[in-house]
C-alpha atoms as a PDB file:
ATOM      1  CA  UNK A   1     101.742-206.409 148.849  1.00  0.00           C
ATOM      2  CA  UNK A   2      98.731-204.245 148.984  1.00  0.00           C
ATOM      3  CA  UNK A   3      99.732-200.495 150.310  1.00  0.00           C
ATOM      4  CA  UNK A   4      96.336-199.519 151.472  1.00  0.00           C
ATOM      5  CA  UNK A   5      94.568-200.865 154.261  1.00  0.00           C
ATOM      6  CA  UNK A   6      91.392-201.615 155.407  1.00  0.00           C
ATOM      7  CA  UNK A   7      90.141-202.005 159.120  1.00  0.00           C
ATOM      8  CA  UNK A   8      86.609-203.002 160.677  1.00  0.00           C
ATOM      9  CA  UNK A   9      85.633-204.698 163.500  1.00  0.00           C
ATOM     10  CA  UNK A  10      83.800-208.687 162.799  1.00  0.00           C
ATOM     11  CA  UNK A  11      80.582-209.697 164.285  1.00  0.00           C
ATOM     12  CA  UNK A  12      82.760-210.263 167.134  1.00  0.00           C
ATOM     13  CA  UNK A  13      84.121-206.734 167.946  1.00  0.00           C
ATOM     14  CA  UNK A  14      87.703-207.963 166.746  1.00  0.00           C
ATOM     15  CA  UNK A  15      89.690-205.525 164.734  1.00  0.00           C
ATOM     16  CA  UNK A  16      90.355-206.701 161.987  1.00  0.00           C
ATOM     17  CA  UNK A  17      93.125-205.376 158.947  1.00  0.00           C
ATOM     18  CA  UNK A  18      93.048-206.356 155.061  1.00  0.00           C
ATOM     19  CA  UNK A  19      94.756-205.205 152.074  1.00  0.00           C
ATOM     20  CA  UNK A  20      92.450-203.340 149.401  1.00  0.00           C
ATOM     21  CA  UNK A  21      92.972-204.694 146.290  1.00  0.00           C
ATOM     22  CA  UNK A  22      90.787-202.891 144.055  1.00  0.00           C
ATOM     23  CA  UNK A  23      88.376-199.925 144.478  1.00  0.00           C
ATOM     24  CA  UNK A  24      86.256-199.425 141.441  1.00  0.00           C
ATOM     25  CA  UNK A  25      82.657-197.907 140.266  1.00  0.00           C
ATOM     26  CA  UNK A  26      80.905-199.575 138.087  1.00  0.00           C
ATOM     27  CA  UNK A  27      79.860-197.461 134.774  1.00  0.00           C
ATOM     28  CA  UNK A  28      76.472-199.358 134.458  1.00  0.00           C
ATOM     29  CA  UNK A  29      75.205-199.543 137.652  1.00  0.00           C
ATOM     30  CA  UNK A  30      77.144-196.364 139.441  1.00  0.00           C
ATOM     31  CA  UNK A  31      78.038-198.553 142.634  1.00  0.00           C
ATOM     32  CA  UNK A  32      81.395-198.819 143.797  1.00  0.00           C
ATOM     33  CA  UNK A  33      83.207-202.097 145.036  1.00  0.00           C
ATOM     34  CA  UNK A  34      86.009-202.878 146.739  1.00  0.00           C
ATOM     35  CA  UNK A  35      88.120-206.144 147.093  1.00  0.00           C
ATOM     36  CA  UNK A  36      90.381-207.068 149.736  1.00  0.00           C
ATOM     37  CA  UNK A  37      92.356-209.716 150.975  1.00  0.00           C
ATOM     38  CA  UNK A  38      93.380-210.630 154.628  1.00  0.00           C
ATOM     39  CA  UNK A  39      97.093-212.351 153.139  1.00  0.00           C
ATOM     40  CA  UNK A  40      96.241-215.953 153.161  1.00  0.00           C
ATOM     41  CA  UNK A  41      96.535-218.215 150.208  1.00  0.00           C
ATOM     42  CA  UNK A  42      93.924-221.061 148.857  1.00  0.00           C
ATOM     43  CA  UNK A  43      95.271-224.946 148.738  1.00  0.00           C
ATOM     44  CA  UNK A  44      95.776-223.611 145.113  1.00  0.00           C
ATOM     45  CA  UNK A  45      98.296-220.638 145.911  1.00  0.00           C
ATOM     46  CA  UNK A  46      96.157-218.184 145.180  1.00  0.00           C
ATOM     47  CA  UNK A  47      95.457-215.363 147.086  1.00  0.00           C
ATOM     48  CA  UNK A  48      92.098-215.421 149.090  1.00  0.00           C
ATOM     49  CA  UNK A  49      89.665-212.292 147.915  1.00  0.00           C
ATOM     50  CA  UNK A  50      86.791-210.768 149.734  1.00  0.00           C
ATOM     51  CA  UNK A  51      84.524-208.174 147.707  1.00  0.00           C
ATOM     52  CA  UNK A  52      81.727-205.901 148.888  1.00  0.00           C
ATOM     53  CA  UNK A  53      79.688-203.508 147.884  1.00  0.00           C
ATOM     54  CA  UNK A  54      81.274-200.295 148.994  1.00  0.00           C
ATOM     55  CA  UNK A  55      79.605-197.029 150.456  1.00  0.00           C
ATOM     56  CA  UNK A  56      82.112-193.918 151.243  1.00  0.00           C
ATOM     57  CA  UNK A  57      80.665-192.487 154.713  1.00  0.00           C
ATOM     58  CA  UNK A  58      83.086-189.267 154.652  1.00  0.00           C
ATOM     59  CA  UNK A  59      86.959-189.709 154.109  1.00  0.00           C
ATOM     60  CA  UNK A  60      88.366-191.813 156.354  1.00  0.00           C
ATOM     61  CA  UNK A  61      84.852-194.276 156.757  1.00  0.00           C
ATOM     62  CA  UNK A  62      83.026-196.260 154.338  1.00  0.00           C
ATOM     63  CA  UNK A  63      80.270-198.919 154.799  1.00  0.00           C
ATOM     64  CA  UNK A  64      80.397-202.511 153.051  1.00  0.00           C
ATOM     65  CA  UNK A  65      77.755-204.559 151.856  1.00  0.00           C
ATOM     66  CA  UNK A  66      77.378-207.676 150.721  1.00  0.00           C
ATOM     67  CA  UNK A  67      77.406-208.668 147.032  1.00  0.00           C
ATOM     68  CA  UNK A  68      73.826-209.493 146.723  1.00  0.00           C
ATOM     69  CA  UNK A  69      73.561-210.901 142.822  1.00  0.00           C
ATOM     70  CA  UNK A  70      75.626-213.160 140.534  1.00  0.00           C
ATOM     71  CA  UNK A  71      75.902-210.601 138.027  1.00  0.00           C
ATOM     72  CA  UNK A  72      77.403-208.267 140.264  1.00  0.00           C
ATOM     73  CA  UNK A  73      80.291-210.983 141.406  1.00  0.00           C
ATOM     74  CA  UNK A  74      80.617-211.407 137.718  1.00  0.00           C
ATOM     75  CA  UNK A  75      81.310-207.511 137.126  1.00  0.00           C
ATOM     76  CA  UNK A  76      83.749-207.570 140.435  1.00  0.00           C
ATOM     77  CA  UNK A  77      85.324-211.184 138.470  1.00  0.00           C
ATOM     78  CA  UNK A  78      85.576-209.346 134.936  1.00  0.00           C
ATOM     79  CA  UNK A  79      86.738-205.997 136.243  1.00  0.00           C
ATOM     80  CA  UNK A  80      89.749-208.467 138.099  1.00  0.00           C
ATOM     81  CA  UNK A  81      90.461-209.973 135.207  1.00  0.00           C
ATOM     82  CA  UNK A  82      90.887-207.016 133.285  1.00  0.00           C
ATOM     83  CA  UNK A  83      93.239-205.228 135.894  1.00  0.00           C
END
């Protein structure tokens, strides 16, 4: 189980809490990523990812954005792969 956590509120002002997975900066493009998971599993038992493009804020707040090309969900996929 993941040991860090991360909590936001959804377009719905719900809090909501995931397990961080894997925070990593890219050497290429210098922008750091983070992928989480909120627990559940696929039809295919495996665990369902998030990823987003992440932004520290100050130490305890970061902003996420969303992964905006296919070549950046294939650095987040190879990076995975190679954990």
């Amino acid at each position: 189980m993941c040991e860090s956590r991360l909590r936001f509120k959804d377009k719905n002002g719900q809090i909501q809490d995931y397990g961080i997975v894997l925070i990593f900066t890219d050497e290429n493009t210098k922008k750091q990523y983070i992928v989480y998971t909120d627990g559940a599993y696929t039809a295919f038992h495996e665990q369902h990812l998030h990823a987003a493009q992440y932004v520290p804020v100050d130490e305890a707040s970061a902003v996420l954005l969303p992964i905006e090309t296919d070549e950046e969900m294939k650095i987040i996929e190879n990076r995975l792969l190679n954990e």
